[in-house]
C-alpha atoms as a PDB file:
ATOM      1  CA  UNK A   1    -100.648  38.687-198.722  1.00  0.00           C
ATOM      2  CA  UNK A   2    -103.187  37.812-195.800  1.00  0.00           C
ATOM      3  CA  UNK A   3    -102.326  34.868-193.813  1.00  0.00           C
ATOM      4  CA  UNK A   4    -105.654  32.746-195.453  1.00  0.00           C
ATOM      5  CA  UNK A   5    -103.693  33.170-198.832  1.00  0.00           C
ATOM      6  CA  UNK A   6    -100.644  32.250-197.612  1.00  0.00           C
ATOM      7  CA  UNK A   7    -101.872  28.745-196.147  1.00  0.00           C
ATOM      8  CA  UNK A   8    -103.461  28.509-199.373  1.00  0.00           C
ATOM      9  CA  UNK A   9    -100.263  28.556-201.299  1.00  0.00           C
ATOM     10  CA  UNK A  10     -98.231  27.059-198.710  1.00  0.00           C
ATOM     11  CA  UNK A  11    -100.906  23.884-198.721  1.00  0.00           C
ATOM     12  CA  UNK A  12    -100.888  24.035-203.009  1.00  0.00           C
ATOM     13  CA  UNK A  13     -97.023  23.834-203.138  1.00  0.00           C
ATOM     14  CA  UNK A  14     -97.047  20.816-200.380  1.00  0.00           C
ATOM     15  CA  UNK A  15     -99.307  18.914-202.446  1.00  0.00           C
ATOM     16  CA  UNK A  16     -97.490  19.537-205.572  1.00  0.00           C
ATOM     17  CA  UNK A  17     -94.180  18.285-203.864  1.00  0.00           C
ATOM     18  CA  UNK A  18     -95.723  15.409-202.682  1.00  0.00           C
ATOM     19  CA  UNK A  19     -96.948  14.908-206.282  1.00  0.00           C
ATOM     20  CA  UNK A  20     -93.969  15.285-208.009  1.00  0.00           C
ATOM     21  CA  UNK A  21     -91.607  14.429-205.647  1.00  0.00           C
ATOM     22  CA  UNK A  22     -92.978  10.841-204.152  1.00  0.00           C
ATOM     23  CA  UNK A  23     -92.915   9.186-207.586  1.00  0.00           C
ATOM     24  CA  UNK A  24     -89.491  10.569-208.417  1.00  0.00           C
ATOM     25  CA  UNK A  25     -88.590   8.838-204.877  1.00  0.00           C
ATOM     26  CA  UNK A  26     -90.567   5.556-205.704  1.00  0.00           C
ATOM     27  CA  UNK A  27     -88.513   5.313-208.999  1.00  0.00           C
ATOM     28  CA  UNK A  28     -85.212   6.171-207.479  1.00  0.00           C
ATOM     29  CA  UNK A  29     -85.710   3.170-205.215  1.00  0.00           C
ATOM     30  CA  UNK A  30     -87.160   0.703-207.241  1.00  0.00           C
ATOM     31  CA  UNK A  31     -83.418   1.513-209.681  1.00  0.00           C
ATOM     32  CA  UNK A  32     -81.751   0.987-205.960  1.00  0.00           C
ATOM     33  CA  UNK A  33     -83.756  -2.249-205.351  1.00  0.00           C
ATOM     34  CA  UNK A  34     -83.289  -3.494-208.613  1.00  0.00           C
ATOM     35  CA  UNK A  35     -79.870  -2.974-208.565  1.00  0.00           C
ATOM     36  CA  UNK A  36     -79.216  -4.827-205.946  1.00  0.00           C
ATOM     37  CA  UNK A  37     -81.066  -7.985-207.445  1.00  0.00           C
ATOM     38  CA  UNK A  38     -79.916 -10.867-209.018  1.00  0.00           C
ATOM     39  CA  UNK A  39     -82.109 -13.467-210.736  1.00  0.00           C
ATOM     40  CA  UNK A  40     -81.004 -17.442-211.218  1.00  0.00           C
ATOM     41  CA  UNK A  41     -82.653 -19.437-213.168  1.00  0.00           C
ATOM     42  CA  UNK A  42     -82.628 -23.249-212.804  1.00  0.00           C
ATOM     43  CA  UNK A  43     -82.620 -25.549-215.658  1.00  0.00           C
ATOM     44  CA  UNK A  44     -81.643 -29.387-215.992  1.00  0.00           C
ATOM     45  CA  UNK A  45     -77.904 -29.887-217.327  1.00  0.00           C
ATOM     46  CA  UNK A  46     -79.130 -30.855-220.790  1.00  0.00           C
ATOM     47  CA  UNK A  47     -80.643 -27.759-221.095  1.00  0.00           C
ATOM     48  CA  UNK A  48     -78.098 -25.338-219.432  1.00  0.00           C
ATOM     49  CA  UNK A  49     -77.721 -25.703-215.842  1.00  0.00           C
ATOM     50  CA  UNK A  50     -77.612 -22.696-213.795  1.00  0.00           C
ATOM     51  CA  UNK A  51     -78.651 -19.374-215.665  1.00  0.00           C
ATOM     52  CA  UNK A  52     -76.641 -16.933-215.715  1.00  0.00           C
ATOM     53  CA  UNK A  53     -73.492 -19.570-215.347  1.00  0.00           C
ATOM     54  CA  UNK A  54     -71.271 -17.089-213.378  1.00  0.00           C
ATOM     55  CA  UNK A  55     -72.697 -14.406-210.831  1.00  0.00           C
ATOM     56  CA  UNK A  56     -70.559 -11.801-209.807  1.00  0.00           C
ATOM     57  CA  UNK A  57     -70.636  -9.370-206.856  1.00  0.00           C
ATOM     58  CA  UNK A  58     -68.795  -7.354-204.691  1.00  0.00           C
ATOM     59  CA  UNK A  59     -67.166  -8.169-201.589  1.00  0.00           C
ATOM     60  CA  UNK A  60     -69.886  -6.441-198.557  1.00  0.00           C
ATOM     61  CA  UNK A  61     -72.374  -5.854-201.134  1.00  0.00           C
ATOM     62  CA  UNK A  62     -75.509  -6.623-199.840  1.00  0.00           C
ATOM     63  CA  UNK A  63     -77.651  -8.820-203.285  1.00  0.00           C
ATOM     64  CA  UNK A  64     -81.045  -9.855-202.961  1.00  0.00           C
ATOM     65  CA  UNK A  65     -80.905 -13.125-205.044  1.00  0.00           C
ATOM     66  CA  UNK A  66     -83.950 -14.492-206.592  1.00  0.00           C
ATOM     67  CA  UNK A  67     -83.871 -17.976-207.655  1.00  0.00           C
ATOM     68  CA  UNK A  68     -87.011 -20.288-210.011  1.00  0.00           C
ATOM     69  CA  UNK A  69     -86.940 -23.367-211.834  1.00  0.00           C
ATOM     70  CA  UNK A  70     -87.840 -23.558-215.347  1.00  0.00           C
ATOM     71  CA  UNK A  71     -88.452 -27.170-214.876  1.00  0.00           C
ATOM     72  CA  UNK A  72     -88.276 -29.575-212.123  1.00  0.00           C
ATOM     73  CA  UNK A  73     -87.339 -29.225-208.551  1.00  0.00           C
ATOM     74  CA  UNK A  74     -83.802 -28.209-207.858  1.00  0.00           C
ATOM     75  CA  UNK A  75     -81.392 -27.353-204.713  1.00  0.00           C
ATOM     76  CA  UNK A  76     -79.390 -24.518-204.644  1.00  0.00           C
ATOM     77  CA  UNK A  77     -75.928 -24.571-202.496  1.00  0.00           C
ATOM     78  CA  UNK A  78     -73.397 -22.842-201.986  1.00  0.00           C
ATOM     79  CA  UNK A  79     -70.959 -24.089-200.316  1.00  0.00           C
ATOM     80  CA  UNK A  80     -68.457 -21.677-197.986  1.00  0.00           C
ATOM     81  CA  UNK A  81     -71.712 -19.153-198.113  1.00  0.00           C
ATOM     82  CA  UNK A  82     -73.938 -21.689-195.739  1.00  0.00           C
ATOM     83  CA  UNK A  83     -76.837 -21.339-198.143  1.00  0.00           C
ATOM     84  CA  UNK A  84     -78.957 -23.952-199.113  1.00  0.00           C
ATOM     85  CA  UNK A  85     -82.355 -23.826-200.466  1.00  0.00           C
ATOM     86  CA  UNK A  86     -85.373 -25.873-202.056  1.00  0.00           C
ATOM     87  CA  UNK A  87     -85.885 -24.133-205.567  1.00  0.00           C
ATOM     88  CA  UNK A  88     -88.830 -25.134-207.110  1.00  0.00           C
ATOM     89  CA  UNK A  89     -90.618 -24.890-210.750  1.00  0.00           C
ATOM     90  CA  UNK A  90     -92.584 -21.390-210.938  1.00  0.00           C
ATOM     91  CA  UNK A  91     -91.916 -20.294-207.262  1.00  0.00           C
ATOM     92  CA  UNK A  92     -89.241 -17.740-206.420  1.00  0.00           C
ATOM     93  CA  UNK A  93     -86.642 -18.118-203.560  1.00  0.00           C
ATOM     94  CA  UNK A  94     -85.459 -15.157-202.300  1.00  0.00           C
ATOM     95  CA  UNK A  95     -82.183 -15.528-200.804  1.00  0.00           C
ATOM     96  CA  UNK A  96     -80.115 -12.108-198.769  1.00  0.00           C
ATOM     97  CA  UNK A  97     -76.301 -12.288-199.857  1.00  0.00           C
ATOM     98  CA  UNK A  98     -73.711 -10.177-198.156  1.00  0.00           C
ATOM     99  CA  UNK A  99     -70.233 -12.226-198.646  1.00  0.00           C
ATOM    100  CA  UNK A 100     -67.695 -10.644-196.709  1.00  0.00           C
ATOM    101  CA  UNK A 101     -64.588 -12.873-198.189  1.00  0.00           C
ATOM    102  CA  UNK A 102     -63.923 -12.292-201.969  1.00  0.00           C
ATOM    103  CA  UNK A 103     -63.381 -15.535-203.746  1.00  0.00           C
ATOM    104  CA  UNK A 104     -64.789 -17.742-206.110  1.00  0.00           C
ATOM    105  CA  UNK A 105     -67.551 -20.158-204.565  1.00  0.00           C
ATOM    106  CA  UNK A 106     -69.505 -22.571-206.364  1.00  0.00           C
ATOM    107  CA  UNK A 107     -73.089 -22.886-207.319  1.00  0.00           C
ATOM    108  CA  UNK A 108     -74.164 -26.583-206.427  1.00  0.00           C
ATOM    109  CA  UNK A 109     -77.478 -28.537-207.295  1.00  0.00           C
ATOM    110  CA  UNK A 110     -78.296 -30.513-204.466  1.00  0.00           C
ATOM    111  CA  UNK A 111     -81.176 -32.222-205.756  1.00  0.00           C
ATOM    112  CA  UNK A 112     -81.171 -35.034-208.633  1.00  0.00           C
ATOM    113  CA  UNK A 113     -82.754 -33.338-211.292  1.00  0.00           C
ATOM    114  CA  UNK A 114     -81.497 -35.276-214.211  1.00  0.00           C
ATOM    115  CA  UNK A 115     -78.611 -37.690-215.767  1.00  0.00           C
ATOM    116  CA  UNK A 116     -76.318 -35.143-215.685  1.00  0.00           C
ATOM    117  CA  UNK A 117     -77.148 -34.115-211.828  1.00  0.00           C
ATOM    118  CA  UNK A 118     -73.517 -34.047-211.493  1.00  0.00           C
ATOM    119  CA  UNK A 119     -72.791 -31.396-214.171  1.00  0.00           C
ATOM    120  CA  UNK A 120     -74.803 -28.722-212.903  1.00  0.00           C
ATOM    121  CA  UNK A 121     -72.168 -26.132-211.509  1.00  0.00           C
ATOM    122  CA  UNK A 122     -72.236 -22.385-211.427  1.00  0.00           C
ATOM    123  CA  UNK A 123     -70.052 -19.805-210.053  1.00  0.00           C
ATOM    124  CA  UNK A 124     -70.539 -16.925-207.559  1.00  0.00           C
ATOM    125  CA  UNK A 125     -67.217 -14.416-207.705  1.00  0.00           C
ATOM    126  CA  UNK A 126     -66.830 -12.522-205.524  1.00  0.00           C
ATOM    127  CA  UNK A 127     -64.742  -9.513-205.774  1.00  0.00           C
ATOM    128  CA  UNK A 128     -62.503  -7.262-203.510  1.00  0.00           C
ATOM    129  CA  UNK A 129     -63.979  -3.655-203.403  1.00  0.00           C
ATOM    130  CA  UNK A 130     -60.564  -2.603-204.351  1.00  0.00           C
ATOM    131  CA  UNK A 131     -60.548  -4.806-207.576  1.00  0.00           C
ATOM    132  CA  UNK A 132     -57.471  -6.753-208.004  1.00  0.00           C
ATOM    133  CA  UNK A 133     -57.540 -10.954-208.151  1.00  0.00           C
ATOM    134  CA  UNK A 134     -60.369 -12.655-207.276  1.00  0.00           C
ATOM    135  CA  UNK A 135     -58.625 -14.972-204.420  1.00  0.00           C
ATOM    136  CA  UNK A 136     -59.608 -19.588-204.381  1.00  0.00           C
ATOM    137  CA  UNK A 137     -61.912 -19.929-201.071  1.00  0.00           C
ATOM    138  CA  UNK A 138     -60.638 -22.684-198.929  1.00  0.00           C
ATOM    139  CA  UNK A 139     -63.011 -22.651-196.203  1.00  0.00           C
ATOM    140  CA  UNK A 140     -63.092 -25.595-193.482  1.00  0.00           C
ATOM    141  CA  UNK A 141     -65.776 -28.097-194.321  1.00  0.00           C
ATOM    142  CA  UNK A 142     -68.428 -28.509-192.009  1.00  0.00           C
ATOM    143  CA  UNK A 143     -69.816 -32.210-191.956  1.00  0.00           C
ATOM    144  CA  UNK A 144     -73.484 -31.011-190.504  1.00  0.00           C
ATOM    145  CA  UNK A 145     -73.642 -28.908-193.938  1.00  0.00           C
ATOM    146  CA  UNK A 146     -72.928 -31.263-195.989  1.00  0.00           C
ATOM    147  CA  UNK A 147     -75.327 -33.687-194.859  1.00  0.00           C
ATOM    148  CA  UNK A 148     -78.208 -31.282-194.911  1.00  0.00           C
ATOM    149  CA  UNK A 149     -77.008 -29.934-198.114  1.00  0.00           C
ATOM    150  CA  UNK A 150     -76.272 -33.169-199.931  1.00  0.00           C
ATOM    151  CA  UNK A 151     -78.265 -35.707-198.026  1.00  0.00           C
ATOM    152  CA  UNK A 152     -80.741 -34.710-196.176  1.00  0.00           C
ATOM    153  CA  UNK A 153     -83.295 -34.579-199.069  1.00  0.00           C
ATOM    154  CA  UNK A 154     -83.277 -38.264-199.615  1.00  0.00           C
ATOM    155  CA  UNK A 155     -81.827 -39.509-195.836  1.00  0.00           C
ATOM    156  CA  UNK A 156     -84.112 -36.727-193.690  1.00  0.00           C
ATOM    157  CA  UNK A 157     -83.034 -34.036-192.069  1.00  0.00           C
ATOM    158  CA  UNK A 158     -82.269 -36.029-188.910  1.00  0.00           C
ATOM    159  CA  UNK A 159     -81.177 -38.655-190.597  1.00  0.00           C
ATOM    160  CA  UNK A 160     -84.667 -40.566-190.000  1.00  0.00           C
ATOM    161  CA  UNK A 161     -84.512 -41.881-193.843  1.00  0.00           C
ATOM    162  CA  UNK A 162     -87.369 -41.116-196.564  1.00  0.00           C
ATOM    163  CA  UNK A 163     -86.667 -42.025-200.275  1.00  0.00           C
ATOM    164  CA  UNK A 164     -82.958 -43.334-199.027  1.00  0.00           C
ATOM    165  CA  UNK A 165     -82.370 -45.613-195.744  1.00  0.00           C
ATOM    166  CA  UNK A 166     -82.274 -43.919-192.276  1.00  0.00           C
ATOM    167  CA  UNK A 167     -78.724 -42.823-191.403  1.00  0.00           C
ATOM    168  CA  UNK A 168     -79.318 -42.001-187.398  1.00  0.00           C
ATOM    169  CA  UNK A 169     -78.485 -44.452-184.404  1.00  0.00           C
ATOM    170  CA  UNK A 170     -81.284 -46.978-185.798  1.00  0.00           C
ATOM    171  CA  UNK A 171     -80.013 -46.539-189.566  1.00  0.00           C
ATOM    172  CA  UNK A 172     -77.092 -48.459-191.213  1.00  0.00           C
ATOM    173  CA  UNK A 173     -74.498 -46.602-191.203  1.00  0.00           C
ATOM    174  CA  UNK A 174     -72.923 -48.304-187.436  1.00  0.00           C
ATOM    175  CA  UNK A 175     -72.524 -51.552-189.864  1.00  0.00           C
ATOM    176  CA  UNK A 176     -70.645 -49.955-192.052  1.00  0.00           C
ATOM    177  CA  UNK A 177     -66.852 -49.113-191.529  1.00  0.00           C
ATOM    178  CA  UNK A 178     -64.796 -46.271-193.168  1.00  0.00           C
ATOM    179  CA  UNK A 179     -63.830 -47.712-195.981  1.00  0.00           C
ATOM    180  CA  UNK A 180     -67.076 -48.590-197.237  1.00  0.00           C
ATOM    181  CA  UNK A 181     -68.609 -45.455-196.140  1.00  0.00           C
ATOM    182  CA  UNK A 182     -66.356 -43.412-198.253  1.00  0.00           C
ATOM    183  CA  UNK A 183     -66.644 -45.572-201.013  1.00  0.00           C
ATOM    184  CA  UNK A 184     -70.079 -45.087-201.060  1.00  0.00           C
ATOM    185  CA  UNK A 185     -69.928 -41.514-201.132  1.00  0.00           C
ATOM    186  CA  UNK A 186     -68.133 -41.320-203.977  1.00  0.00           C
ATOM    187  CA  UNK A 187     -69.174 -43.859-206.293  1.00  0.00           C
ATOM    188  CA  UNK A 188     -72.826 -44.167-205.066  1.00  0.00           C
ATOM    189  CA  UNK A 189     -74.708 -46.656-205.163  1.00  0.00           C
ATOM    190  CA  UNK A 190     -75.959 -48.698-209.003  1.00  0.00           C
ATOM    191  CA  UNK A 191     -79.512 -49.510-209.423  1.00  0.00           C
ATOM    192  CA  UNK A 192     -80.496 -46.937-206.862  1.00  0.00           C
ATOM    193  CA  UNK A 193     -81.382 -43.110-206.253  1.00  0.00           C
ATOM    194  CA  UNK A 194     -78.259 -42.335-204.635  1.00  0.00           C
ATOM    195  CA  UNK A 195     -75.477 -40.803-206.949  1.00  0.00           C
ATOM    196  CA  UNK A 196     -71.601 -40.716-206.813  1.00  0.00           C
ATOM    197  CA  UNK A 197     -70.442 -37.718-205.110  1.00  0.00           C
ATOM    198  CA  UNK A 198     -66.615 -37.854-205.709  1.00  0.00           C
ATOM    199  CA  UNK A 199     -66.350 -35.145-208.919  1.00  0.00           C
ATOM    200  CA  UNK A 200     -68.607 -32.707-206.024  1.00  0.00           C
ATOM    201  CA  UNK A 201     -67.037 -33.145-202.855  1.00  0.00           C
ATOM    202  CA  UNK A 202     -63.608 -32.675-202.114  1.00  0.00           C
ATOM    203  CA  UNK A 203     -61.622 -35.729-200.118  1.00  0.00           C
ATOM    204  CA  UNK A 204     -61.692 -33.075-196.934  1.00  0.00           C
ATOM    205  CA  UNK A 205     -65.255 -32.850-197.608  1.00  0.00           C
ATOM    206  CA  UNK A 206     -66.107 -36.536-197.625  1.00  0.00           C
ATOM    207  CA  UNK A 207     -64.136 -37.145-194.178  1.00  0.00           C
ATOM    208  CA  UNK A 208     -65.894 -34.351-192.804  1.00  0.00           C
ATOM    209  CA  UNK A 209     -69.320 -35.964-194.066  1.00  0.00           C
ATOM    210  CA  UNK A 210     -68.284 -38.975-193.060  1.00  0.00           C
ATOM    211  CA  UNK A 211     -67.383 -38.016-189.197  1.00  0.00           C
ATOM    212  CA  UNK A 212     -70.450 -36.050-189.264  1.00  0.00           C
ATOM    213  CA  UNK A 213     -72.303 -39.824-190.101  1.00  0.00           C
ATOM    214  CA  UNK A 214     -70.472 -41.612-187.618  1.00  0.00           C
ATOM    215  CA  UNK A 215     -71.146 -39.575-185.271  1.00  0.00           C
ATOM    216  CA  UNK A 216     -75.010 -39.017-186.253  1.00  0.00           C
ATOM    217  CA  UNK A 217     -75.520 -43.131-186.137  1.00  0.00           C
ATOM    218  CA  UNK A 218     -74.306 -43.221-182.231  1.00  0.00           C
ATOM    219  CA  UNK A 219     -76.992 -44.209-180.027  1.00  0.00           C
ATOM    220  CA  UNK A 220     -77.656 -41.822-177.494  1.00  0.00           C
ATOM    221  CA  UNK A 221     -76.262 -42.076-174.238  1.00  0.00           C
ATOM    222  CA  UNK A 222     -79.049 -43.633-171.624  1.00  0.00           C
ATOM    223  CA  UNK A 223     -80.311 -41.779-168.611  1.00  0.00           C
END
């Protein structure tokens, strides 16, 4: 065979590699990719909640989870996780999960979507790679979390205010004490757009929120 010939045949059998072989590569990532996907779907309470209710995955498994609203504008949460994202109707969030502690974590609306705000709960389990019992998650609660995760839609993010009253140093939570501060949190307030937290947050969660306030309202020290 002269060499011309051989180039010939060498180029003929490259291309037909690259022909046969690059969408046999494409489609063996795209199953990869997909496989490490998981959609949720937000609806109001009256009309399901969270879809699929319970997510599971595997401890250090690496999920890329895609999250849309069917309807109105929702907030996803999950507490323990430190995710907490604006979900709303026909846009998709795109969130990278890798949770390293297996454990059961819950799937929180942070955004009053409906009556029933308070219903909407999913579940994220997670699982050891070993299998075995899926273990409660009792993480420490972290007040600055909390606010931006349950507040900070309505207060501001810096506690400025917007469709609730400004929290910060110029806000009104220094009038309040304790008492009345917790009381709020979990009972809310009637007549108004801010809800009772107490069947969502735990009592170590509302302390925690409630230092995290306290401390938010001081007024800055002066130069």
């Amino acid at each position: 065979m002269s060499a011309i010939k051989r180039w010939e045949w060498m180029a003929r059998s490259l291309v037909l590699i690259i022909l046969v072989g690059l969408p046999v590569g494409l489609w063996g990532a795209d199953r990869l990719w997909n496989r490490s996907t998981r959609w949720l779907v937000a609806r109001v309470p009256e009309s399901g909640g969270w879809q699929p209710q319970t997510l599971e995955v595997q401890a250090g498994e690496t999920v890329r989870l895609r999250v849309t609203s069917a309807d109105v504008v929702h907030g996803l949460s999950i507490p323990g996780l430190g995710i907490s994202v604006t979900v709303e109707p026909g846009k998709v969030r795109e969130v990278l999960l890798r949770p390293e502690r297996p454990g059961r974590y819950r799937v929180l609306c942070t955004v009053i979507c409906s009556p029933r705000h308070p219903d909407m709960i999913g579940e994220l389990i997670v699982r050891p790679p070993g299998g075995g019992a899926v273990p409660e998650v009792e993480a420490a609660p972290d007040g600055a979390f909390l606010f931006q995760t349950y507040c900070a839609a309505c207060h501001g993010p810096q506690g400025e205010g917007g469709v609730g009253p400004a929290l910060n140093a110029r806000g009104r939570v220094r009038q309040m004490d304790e008492a009345t501060l917790r009381e709020t949190i979990r009972q809310g307030r009637p007549g108004t757009a801010m809800p009772a937290w107490g069947g969502r947050l735990s009592e170590e969660e509302i302390e925690a929120l409630i230092r995290f306030l306290l401390e938010l309202s001081r007024e800055p020290p002066r130069p």
